[in-house]
PDB file of N, CA and C in Angstrom:
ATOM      1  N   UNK A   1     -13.700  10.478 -21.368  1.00  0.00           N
ATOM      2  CA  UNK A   1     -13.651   9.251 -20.629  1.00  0.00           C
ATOM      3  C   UNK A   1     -13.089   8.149 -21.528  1.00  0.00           C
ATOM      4  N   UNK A   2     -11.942   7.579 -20.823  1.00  0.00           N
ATOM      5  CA  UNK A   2     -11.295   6.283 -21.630  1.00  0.00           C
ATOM      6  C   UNK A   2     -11.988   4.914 -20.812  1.00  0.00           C
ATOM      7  N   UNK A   3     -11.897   3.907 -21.926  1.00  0.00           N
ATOM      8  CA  UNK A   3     -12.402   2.449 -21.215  1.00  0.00           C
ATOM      9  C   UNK A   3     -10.965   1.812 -21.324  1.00  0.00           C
ATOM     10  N   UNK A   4     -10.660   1.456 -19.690  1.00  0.00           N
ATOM     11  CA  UNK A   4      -9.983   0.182 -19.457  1.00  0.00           C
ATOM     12  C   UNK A   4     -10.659  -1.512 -19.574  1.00  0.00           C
ATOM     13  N   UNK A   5      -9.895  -2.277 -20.527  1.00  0.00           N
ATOM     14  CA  UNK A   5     -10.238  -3.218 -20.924  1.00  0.00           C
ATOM     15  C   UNK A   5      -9.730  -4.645 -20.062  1.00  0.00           C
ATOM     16  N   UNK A   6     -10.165  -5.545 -20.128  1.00  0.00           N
ATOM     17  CA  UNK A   6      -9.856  -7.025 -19.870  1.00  0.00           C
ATOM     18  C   UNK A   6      -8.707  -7.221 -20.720  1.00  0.00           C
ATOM     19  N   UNK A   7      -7.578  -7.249 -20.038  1.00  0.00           N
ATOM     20  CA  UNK A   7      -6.296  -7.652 -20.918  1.00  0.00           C
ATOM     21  C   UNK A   7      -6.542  -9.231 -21.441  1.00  0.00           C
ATOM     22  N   UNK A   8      -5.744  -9.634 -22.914  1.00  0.00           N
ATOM     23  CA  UNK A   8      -5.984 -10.915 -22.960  1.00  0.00           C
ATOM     24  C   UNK A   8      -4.381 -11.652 -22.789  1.00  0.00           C
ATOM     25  N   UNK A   9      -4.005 -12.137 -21.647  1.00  0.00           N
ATOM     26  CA  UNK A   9      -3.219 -12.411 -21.380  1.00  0.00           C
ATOM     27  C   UNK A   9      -2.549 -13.821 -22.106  1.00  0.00           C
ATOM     28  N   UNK A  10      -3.286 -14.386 -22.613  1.00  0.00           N
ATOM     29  CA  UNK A  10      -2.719 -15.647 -23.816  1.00  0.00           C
ATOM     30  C   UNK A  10      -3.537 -15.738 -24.507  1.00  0.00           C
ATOM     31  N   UNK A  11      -2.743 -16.526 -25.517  1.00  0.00           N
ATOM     32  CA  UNK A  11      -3.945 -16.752 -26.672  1.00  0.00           C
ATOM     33  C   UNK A  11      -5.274 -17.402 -26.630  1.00  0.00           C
ATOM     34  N   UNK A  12      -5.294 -18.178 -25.839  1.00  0.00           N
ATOM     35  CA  UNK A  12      -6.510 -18.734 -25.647  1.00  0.00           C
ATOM     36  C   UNK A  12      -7.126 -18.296 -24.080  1.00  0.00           C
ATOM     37  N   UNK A  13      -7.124 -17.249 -23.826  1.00  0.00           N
ATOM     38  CA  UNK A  13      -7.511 -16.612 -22.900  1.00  0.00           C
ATOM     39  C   UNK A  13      -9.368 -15.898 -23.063  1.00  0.00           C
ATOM     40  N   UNK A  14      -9.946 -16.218 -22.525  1.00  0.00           N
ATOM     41  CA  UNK A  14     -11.461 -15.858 -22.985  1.00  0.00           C
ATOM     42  C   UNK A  14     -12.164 -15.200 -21.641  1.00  0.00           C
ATOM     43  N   UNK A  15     -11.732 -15.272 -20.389  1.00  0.00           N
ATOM     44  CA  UNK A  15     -12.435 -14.564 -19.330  1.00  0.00           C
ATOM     45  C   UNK A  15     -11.234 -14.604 -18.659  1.00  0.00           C
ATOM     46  N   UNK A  16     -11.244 -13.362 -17.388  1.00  0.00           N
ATOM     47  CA  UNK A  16     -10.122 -12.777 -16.520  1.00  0.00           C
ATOM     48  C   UNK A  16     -10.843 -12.726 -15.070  1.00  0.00           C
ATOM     49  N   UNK A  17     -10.077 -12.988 -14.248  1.00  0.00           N
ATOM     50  CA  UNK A  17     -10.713 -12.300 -12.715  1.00  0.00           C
ATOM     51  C   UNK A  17      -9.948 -10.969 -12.236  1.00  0.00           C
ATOM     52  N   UNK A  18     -10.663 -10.474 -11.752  1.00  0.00           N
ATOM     53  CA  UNK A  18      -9.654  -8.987 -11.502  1.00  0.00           C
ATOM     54  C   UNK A  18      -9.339  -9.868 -10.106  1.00  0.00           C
ATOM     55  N   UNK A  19      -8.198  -9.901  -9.869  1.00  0.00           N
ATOM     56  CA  UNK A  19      -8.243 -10.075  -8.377  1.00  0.00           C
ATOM     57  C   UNK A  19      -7.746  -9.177  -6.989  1.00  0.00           C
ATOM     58  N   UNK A  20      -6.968  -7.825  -7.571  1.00  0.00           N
ATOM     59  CA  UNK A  20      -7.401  -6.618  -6.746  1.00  0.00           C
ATOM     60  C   UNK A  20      -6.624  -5.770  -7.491  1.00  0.00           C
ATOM     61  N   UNK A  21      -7.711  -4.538  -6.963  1.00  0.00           N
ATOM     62  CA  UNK A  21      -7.333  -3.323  -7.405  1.00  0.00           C
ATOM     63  C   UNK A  21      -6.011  -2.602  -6.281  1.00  0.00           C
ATOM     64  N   UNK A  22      -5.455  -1.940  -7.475  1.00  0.00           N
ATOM     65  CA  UNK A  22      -4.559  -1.142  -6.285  1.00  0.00           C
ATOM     66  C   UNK A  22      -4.643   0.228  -6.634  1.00  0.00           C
ATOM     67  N   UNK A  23      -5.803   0.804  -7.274  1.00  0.00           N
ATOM     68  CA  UNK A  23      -6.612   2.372  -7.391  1.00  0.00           C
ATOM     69  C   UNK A  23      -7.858   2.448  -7.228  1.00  0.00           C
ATOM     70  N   UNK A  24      -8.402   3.197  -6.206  1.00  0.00           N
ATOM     71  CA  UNK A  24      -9.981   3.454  -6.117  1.00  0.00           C
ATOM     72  C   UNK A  24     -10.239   4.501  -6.691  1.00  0.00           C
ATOM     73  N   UNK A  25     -11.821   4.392  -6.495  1.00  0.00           N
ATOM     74  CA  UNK A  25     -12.287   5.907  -7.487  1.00  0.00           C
ATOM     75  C   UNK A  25     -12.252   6.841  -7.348  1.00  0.00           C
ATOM     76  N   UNK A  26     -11.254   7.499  -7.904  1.00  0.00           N
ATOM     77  CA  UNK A  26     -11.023   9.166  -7.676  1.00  0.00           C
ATOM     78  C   UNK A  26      -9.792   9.113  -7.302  1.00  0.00           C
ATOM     79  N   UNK A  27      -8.689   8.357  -7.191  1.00  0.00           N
ATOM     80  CA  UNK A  27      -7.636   8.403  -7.041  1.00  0.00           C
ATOM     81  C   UNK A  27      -6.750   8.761  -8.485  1.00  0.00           C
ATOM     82  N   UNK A  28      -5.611   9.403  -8.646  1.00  0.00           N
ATOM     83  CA  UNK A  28      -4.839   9.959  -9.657  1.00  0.00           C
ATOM     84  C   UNK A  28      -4.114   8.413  -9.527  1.00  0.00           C
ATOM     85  N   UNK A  29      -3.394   8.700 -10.969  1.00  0.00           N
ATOM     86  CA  UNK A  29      -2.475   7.580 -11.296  1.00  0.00           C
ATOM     87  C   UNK A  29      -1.921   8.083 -12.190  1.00  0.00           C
ATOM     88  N   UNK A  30      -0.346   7.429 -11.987  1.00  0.00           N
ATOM     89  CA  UNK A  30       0.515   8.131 -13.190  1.00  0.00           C
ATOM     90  C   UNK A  30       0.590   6.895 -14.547  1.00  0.00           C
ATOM     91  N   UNK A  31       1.590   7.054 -15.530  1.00  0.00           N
ATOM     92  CA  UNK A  31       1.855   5.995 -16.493  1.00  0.00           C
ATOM     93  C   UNK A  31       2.661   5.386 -16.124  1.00  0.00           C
ATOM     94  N   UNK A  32       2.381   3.917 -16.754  1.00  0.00           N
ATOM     95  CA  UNK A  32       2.848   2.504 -15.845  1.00  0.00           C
ATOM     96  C   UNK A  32       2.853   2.217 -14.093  1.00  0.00           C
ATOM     97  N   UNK A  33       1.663   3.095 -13.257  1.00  0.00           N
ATOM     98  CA  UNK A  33       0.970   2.869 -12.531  1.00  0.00           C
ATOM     99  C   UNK A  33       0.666   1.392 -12.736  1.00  0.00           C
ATOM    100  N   UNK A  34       0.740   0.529 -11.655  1.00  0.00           N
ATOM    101  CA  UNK A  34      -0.304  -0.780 -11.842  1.00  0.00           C
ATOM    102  C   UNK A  34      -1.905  -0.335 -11.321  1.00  0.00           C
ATOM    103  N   UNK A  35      -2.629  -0.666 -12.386  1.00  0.00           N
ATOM    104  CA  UNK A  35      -4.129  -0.184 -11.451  1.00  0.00           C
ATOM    105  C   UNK A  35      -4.476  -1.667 -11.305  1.00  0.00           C
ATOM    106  N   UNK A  36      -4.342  -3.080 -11.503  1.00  0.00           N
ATOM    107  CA  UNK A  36      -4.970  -3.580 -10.827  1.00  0.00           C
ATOM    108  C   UNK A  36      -4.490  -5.182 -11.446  1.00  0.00           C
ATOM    109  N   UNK A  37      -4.897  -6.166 -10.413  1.00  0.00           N
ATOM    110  CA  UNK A  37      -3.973  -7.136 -10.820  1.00  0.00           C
ATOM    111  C   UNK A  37      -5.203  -8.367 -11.638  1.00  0.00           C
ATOM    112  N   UNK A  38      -4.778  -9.010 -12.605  1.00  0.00           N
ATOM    113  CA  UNK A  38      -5.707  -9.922 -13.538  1.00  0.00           C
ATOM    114  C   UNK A  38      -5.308 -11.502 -13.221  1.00  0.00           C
ATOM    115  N   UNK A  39      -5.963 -12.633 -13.235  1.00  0.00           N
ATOM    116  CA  UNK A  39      -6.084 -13.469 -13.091  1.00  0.00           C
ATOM    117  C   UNK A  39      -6.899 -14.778 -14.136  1.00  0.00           C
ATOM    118  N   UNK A  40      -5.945 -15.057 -15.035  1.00  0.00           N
ATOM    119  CA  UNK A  40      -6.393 -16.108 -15.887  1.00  0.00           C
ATOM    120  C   UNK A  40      -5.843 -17.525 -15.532  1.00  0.00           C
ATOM    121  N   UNK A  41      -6.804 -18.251 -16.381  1.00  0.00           N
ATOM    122  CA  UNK A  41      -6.631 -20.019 -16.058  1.00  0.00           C
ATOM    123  C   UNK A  41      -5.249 -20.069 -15.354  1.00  0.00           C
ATOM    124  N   UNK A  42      -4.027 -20.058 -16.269  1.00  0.00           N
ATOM    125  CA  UNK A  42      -2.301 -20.122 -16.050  1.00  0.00           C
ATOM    126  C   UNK A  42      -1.815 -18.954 -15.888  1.00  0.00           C
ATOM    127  N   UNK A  43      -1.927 -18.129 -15.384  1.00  0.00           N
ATOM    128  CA  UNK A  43      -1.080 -16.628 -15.440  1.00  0.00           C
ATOM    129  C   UNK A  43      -2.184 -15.545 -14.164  1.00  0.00           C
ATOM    130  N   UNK A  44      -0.503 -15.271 -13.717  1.00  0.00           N
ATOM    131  CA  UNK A  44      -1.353 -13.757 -13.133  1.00  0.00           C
ATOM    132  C   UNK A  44      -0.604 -12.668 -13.681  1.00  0.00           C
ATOM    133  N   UNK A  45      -1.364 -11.423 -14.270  1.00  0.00           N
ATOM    134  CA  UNK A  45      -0.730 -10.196 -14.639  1.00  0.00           C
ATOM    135  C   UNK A  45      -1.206  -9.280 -14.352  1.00  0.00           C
ATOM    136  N   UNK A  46      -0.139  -7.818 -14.358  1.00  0.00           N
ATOM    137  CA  UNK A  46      -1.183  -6.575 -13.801  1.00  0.00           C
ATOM    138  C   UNK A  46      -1.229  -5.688 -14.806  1.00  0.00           C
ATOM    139  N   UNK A  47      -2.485  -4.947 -14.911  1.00  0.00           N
ATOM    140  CA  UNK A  47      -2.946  -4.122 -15.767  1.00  0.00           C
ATOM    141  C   UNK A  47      -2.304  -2.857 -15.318  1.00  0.00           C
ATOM    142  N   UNK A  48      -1.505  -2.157 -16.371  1.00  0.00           N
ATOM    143  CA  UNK A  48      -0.742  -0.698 -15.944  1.00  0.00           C
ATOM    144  C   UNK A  48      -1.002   0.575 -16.607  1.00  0.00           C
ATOM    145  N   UNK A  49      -1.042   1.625 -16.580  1.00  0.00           N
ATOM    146  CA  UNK A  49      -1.553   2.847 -17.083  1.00  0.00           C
ATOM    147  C   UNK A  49      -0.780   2.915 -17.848  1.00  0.00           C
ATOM    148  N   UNK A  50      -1.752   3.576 -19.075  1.00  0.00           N
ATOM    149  CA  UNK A  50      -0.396   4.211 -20.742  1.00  0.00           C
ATOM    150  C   UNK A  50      -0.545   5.297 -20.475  1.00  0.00           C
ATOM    151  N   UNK A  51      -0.840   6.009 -19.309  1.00  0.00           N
ATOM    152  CA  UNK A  51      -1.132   7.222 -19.396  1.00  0.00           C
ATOM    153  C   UNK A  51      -1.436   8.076 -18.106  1.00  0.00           C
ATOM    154  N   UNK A  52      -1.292   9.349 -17.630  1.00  0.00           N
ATOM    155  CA  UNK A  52      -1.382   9.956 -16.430  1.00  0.00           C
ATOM    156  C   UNK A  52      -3.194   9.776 -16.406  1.00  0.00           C
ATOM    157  N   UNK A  53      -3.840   9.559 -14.853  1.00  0.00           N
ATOM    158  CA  UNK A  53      -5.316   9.919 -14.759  1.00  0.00           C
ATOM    159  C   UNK A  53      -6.038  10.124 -13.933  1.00  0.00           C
ATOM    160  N   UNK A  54      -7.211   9.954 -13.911  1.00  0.00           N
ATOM    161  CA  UNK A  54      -8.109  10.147 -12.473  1.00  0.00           C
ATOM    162  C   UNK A  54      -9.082   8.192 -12.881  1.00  0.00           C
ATOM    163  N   UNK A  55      -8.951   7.578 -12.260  1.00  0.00           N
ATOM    164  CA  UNK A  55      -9.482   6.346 -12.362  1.00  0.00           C
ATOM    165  C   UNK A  55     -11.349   6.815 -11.997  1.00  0.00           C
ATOM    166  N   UNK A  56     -12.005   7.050 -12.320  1.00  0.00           N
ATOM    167  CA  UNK A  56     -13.401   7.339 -12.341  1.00  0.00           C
ATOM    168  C   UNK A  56     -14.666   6.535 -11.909  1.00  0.00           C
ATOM    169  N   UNK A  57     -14.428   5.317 -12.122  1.00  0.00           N
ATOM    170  CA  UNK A  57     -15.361   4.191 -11.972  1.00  0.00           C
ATOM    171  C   UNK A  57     -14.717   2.442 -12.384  1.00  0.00           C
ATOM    172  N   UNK A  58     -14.779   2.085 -11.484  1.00  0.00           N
ATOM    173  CA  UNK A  58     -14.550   0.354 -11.692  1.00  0.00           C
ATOM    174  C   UNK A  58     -15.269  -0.089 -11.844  1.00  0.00           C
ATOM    175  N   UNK A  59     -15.590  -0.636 -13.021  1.00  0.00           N
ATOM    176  CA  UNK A  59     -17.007  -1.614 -13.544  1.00  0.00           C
ATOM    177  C   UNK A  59     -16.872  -3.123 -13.272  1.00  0.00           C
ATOM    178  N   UNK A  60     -16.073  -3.624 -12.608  1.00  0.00           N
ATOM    179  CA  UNK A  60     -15.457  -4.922 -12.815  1.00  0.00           C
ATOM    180  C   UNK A  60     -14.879  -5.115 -10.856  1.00  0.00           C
ATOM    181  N   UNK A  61     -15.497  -5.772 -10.505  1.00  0.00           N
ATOM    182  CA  UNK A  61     -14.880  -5.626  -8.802  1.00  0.00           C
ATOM    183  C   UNK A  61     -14.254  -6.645  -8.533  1.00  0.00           C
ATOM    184  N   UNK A  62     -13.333  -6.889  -7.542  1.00  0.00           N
ATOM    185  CA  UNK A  62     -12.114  -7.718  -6.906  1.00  0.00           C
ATOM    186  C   UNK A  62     -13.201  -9.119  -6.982  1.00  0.00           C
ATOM    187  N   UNK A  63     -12.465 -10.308  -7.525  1.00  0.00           N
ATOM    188  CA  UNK A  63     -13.009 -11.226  -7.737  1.00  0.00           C
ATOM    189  C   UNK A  63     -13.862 -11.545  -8.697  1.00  0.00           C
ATOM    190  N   UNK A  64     -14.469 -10.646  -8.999  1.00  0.00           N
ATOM    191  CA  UNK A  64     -15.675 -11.006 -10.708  1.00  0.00           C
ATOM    192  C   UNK A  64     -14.740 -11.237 -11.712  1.00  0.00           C
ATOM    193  N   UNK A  65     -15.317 -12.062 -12.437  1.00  0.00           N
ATOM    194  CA  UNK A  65     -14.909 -12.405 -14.155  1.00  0.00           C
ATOM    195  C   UNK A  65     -15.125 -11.688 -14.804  1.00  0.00           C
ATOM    196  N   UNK A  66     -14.407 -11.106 -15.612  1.00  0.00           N
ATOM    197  CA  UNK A  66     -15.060 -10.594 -17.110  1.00  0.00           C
ATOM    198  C   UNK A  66     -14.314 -11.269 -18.591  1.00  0.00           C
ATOM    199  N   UNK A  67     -15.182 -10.850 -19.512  1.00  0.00           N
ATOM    200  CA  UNK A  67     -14.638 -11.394 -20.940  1.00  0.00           C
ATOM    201  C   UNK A  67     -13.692 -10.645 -21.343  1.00  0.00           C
ATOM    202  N   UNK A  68     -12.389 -10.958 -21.812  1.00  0.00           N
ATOM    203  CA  UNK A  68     -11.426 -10.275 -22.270  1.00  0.00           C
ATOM    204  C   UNK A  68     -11.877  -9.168 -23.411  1.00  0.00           C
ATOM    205  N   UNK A  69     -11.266  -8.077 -23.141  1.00  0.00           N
ATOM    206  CA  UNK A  69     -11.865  -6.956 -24.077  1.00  0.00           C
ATOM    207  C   UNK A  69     -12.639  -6.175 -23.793  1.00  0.00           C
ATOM    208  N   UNK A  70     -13.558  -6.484 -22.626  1.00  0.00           N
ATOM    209  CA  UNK A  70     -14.962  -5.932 -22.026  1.00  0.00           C
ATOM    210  C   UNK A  70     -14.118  -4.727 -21.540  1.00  0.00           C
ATOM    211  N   UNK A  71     -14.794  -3.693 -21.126  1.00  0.00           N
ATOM    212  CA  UNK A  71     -14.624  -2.761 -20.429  1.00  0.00           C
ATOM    213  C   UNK A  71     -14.823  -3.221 -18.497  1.00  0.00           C
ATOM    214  N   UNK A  72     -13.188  -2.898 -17.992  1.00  0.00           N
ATOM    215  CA  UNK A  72     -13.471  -3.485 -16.848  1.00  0.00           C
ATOM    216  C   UNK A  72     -13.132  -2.102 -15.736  1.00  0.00           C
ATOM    217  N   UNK A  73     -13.294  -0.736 -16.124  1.00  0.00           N
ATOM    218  CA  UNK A  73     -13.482   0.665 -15.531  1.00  0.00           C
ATOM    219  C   UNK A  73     -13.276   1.583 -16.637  1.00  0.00           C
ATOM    220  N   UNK A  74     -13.701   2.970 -15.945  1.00  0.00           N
ATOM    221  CA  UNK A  74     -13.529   3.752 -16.661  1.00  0.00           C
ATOM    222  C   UNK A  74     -12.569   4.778 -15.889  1.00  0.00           C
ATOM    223  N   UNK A  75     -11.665   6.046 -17.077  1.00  0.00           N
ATOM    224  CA  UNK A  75     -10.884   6.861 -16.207  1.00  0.00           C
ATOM    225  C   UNK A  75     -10.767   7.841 -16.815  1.00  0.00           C
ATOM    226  N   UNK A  76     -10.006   8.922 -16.935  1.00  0.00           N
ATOM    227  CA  UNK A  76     -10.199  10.250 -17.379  1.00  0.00           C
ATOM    228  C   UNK A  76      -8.608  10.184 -17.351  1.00  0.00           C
ATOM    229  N   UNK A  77      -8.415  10.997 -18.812  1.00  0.00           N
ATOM    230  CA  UNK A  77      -6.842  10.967 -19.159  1.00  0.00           C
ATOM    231  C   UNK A  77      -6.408  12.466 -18.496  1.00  0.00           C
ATOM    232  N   UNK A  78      -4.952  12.702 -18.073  1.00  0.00           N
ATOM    233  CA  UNK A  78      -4.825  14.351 -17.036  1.00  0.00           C
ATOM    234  C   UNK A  78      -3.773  14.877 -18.168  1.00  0.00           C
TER     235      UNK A  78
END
C-alpha cells in the first residue's frame, strides 16, 4: 500500500481542499491518470498518478481540507 499525499502547490501553501475526485475505490488507474483535483488559497491543481493502480481508500473527501503532506488516500501499485 502506497500513501497519496496533499500536494504543496506553492511555497507558502499549508492546507489544500480536495475539491473532486475523478477515481473511486476500487477503480484502476493508469500513470498520469488525474485522480483528483486540489484547491489552494490562489491555485487549482490536479493530483496525477506516477504510476499504474487500484486506488483503495480515500482518506480525504470532496471538499475537506487537509495539511499539505498528510496522507489524503491510499492505493496499491499494479
Amino acid at each position: 500500500m502506497i500513501e497519496i499525499v496533499m500536494p504543496r502547490l506553492g511555497l507558502n501553501m499549508e492546507k489544500g481542499t480536495i475539491i473532486k475526485w475523478h477515481v473511486k475505490e476500487g477503480d484502476s488507474f493508469r500513470k498520469d491518470d488525474v485522480l483528483c483535483e486540489v484547491e489552494s488559497e490562489k491555485s487549482i491543481g490536479d493530483v496525477t498518478a506516477d504510476f499504474d493502480g487500484i486506488l483503495l481508500r480515500i482518506l480525504v473527501k470532496e471538499n475537506e481540507e487537509m495539511e499539505v503532506i498528510k496522507p489524503i488516500a491510499e492505493v496499491e501499485k499494479q
